[in-house]
Structure formats: structure tokens, C-alpha cells
PDB file of N, CA and C in Angstrom:
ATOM      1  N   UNK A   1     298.926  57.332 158.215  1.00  0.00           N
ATOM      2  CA  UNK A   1     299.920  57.689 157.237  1.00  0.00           C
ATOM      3  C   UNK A   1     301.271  57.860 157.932  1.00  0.00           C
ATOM      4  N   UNK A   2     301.906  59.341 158.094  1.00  0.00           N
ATOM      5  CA  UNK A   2     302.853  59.221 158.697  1.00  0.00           C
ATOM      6  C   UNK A   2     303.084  59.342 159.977  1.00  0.00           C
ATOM      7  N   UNK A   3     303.555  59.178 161.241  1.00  0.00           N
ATOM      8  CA  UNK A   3     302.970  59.419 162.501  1.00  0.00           C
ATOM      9  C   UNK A   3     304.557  60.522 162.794  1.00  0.00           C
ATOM     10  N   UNK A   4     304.250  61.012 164.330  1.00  0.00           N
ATOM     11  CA  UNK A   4     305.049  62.127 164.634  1.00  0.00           C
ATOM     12  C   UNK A   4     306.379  61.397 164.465  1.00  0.00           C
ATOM     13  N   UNK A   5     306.320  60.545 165.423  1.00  0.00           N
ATOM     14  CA  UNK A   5     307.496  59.303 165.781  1.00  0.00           C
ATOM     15  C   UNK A   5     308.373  59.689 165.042  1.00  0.00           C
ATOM     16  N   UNK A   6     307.761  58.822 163.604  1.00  0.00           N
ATOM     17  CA  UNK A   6     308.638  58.596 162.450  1.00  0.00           C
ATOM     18  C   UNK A   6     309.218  59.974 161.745  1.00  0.00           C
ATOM     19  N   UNK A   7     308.027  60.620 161.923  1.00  0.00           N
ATOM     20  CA  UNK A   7     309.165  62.176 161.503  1.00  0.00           C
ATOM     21  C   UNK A   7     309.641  62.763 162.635  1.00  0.00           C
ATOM     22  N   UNK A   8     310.172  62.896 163.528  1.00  0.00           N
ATOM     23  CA  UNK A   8     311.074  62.742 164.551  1.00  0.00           C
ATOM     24  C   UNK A   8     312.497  62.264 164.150  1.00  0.00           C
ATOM     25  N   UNK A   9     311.967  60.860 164.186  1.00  0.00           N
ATOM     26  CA  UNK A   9     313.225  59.954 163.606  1.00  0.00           C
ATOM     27  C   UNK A   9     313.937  60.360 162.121  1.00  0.00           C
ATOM     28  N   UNK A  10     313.360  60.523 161.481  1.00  0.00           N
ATOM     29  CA  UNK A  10     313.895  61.236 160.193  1.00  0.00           C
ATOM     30  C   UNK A  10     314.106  62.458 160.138  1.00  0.00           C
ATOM     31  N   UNK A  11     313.759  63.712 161.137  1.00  0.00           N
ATOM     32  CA  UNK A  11     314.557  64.410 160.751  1.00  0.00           C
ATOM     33  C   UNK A  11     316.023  64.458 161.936  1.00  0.00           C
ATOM     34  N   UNK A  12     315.983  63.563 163.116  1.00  0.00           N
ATOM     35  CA  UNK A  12     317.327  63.434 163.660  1.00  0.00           C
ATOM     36  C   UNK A  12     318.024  62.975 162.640  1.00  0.00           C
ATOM     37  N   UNK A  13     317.976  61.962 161.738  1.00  0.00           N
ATOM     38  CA  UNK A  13     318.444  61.124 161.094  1.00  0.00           C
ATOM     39  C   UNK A  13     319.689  62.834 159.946  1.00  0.00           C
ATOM     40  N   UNK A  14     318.355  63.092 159.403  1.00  0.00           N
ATOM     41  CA  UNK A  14     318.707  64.469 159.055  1.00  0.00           C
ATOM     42  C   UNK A  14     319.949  65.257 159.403  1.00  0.00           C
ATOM     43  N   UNK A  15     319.769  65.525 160.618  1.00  0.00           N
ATOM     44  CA  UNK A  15     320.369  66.512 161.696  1.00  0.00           C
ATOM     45  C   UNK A  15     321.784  65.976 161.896  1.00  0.00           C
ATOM     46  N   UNK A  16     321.582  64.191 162.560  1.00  0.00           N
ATOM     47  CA  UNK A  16     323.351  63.898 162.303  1.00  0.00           C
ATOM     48  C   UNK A  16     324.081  63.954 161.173  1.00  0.00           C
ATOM     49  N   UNK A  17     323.159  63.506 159.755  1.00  0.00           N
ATOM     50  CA  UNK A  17     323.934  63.914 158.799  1.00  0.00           C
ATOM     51  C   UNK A  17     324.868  65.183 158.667  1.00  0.00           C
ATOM     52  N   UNK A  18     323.837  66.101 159.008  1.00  0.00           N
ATOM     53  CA  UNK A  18     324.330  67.750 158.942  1.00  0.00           C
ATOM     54  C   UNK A  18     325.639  67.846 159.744  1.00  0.00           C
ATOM     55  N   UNK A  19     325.499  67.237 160.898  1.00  0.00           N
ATOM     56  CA  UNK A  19     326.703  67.333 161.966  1.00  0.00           C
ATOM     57  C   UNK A  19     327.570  66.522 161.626  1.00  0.00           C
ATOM     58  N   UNK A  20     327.380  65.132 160.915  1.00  0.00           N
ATOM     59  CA  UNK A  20     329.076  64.443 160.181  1.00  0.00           C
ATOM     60  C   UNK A  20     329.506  65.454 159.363  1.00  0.00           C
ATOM     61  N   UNK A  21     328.925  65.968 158.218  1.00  0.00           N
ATOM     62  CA  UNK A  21     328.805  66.650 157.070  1.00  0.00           C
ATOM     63  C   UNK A  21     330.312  67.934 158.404  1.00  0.00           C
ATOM     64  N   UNK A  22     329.783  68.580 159.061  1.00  0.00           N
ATOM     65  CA  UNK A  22     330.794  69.481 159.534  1.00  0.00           C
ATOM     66  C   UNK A  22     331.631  69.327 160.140  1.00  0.00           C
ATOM     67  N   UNK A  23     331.345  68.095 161.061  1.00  0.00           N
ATOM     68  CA  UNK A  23     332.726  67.306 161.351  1.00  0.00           C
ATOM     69  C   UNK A  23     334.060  67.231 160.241  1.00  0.00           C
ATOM     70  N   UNK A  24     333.789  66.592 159.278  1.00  0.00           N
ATOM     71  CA  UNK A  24     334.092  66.325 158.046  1.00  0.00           C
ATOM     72  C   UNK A  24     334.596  67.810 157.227  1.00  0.00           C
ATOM     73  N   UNK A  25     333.863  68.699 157.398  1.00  0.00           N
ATOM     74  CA  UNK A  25     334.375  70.097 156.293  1.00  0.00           C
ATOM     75  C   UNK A  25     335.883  70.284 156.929  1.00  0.00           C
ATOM     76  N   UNK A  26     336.254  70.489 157.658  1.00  0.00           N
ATOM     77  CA  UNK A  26     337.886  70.790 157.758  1.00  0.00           C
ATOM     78  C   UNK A  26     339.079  70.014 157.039  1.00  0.00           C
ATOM     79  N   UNK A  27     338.461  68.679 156.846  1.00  0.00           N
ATOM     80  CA  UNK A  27     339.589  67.979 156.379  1.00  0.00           C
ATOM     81  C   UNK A  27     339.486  68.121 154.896  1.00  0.00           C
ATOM     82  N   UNK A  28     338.421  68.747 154.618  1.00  0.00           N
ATOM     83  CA  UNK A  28     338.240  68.945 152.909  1.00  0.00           C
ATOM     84  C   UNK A  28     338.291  70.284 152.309  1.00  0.00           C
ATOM     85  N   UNK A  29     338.108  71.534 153.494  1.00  0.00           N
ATOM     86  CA  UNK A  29     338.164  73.118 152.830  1.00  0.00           C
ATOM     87  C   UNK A  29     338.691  73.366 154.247  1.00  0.00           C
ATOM     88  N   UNK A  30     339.653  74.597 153.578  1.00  0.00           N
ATOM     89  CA  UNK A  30     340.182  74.926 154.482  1.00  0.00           C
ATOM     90  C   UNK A  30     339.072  76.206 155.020  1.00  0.00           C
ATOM     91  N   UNK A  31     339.496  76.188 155.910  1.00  0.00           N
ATOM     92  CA  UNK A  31     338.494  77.473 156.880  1.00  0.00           C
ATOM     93  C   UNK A  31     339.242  78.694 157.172  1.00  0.00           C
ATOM     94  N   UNK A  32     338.681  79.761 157.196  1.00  0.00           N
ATOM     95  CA  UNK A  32     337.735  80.156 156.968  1.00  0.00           C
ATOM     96  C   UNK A  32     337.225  80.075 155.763  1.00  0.00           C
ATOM     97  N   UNK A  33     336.265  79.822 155.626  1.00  0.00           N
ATOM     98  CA  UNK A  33     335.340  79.859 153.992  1.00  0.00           C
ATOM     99  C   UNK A  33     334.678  80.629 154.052  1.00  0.00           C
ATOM    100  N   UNK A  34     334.618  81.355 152.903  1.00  0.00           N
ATOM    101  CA  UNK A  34     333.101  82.409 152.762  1.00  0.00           C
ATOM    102  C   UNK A  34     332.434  81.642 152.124  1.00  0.00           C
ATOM    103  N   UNK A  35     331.124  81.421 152.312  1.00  0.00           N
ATOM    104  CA  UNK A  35     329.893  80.970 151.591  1.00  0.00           C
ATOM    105  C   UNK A  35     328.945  81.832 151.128  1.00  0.00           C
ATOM    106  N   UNK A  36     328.597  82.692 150.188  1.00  0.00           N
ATOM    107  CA  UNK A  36     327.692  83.650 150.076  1.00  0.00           C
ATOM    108  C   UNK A  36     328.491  84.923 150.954  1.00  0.00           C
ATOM    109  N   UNK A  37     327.352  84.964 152.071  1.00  0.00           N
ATOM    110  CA  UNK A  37     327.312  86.534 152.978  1.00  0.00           C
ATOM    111  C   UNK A  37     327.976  86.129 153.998  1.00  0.00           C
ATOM    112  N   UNK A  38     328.087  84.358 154.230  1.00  0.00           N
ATOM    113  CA  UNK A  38     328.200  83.997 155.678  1.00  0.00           C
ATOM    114  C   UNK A  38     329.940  83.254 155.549  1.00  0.00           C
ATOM    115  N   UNK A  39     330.777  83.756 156.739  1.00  0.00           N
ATOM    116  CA  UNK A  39     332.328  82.832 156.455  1.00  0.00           C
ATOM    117  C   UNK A  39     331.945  81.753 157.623  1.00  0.00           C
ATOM    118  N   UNK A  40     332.334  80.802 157.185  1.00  0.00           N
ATOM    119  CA  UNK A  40     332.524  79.668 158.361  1.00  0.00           C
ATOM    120  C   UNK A  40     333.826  79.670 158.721  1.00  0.00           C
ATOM    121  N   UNK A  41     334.281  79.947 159.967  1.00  0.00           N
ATOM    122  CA  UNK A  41     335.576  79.936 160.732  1.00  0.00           C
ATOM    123  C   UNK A  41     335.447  78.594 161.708  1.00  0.00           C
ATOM    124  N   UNK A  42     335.884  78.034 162.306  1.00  0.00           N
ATOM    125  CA  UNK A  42     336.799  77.130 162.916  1.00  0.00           C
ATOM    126  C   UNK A  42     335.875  77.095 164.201  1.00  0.00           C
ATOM    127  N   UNK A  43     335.933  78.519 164.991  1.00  0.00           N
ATOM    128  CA  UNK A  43     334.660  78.514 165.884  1.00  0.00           C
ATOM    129  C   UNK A  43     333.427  78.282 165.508  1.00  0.00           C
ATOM    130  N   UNK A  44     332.856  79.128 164.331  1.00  0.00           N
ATOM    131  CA  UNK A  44     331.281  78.948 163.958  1.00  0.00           C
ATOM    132  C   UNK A  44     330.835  77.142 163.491  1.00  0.00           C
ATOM    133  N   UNK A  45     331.817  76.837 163.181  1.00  0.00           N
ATOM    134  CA  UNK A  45     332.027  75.232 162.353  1.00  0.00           C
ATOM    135  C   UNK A  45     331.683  74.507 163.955  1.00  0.00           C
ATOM    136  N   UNK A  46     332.447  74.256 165.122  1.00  0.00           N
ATOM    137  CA  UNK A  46     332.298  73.972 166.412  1.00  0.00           C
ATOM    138  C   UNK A  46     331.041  74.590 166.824  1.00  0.00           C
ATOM    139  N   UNK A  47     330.563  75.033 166.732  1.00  0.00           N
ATOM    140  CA  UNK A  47     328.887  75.569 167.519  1.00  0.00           C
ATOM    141  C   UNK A  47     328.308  74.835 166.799  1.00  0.00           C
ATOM    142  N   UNK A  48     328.386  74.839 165.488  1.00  0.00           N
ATOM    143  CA  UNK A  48     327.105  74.232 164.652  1.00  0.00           C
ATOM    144  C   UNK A  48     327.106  72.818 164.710  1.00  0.00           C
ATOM    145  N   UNK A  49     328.217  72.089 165.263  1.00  0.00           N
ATOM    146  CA  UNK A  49     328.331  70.754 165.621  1.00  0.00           C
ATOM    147  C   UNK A  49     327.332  70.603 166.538  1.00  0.00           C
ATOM    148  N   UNK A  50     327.694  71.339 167.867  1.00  0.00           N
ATOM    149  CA  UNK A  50     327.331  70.854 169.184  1.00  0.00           C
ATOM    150  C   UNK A  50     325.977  71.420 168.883  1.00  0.00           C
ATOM    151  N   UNK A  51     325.386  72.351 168.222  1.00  0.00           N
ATOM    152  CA  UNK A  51     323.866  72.585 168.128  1.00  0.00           C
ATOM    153  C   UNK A  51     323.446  71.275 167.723  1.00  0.00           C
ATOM    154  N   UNK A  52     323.555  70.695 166.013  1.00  0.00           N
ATOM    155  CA  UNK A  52     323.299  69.502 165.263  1.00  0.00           C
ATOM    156  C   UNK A  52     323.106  68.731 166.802  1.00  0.00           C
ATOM    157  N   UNK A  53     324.135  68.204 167.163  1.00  0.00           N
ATOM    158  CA  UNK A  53     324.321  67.073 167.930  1.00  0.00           C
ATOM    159  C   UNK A  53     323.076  67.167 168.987  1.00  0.00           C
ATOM    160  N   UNK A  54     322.651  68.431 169.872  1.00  0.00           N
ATOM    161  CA  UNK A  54     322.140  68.660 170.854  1.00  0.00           C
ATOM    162  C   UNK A  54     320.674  68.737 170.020  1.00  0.00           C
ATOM    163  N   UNK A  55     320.292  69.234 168.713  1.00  0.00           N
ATOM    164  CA  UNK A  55     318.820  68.948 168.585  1.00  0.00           C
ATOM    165  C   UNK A  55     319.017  67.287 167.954  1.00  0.00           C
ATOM    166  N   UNK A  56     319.469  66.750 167.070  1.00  0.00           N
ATOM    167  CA  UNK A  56     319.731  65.194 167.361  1.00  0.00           C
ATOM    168  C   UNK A  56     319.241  64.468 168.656  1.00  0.00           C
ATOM    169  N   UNK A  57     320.162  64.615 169.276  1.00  0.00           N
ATOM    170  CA  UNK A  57     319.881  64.080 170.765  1.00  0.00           C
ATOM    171  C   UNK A  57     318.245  64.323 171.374  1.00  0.00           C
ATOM    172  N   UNK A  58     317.667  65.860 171.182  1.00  0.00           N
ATOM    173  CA  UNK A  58     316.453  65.930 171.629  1.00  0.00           C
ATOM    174  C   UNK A  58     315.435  65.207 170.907  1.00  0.00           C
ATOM    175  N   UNK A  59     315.749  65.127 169.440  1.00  0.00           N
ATOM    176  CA  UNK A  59     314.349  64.566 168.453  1.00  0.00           C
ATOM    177  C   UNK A  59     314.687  63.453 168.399  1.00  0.00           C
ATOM    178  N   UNK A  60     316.001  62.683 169.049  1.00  0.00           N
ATOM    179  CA  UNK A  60     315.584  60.930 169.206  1.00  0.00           C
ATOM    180  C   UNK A  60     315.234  60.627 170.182  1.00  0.00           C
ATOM    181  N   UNK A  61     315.088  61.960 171.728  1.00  0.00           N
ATOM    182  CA  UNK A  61     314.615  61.648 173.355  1.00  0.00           C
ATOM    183  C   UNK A  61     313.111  61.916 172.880  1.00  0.00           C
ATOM    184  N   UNK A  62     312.455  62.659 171.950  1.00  0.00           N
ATOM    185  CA  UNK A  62     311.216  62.816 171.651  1.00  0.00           C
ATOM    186  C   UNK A  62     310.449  62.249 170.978  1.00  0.00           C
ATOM    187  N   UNK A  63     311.443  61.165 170.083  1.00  0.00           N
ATOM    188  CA  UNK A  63     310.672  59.711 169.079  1.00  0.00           C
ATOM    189  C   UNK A  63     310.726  58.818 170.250  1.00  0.00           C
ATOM    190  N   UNK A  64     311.586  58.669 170.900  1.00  0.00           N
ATOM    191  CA  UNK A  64     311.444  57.459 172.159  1.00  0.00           C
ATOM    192  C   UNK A  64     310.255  57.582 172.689  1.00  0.00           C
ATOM    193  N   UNK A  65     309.774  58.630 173.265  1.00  0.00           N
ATOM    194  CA  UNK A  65     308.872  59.307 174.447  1.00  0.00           C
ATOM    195  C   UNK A  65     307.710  59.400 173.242  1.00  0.00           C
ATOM    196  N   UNK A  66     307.268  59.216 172.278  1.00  0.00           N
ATOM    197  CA  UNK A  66     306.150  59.136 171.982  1.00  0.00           C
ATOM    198  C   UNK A  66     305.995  57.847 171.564  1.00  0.00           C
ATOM    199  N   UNK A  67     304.353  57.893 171.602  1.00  0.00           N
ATOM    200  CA  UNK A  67     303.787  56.504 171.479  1.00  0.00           C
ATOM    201  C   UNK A  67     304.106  56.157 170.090  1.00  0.00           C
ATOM    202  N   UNK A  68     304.243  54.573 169.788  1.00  0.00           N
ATOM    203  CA  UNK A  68     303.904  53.742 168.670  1.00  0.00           C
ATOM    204  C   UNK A  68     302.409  53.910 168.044  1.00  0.00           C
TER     205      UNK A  68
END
């Protein structure tokens, strides 16, 4: 059915979305934003990039590295 691989690959696929998606929020809301409980500032917006990007990077080094 589905193998690890492929969900690997789909949820990096996932994950960069998330990280264009915040790339992208500055040029469309200005920051700080409150969302609910949580404000996204300018710094918190920059961490959550380089997190996205850095588990990205691991779950496409971990679809490579497993078998077909």
C-alpha cells in the first residue's frame, strides 16, 4: 500500500509548502500579527522558516536513504 518512502516524500512536500507559505506572509500581513494566543513577529516568522526548511531537508535525506 503505502510505503515509508512515499510518506516521507509527502510530508517534506508538506513542510516546504509551510515554509513558502512564511516566506510569503510578510509581503501580505503586516507583522506583528496576533493569531489567537500566539503573535507572529518578524523573529518568530524567521525560526519557523529555518525549522520548515531543516525538517524538509531531513525527510527528503530520509526518503533518499530508504529503500524502494
Amino acid at each position: 500500500m503505502f510505503k515509508l518512502r512515499d510518506v516521507c516524500f509527502f510530508v517534506a512536500g508538506a513542510a516546504f509548502f509551510h515554509m513558502v507559505s512564511h516566506i510569503l506572509l510578510p509581503f501580505y500581513v503586516n507583522l506583528p500579527y496576533e493569531f489567537g494566543c500566539i503573535t507572529i513577529t518578524s523573529t518568530f516568522n524567521n525560526a519557523i522558516i529555518v525549522v520548515s526548511a531543516i525538517v524538509t531537508a531531513a525527510l527528503l535525506y530520509a526518503g533518499v536513504k530508504l529503500k524502494r
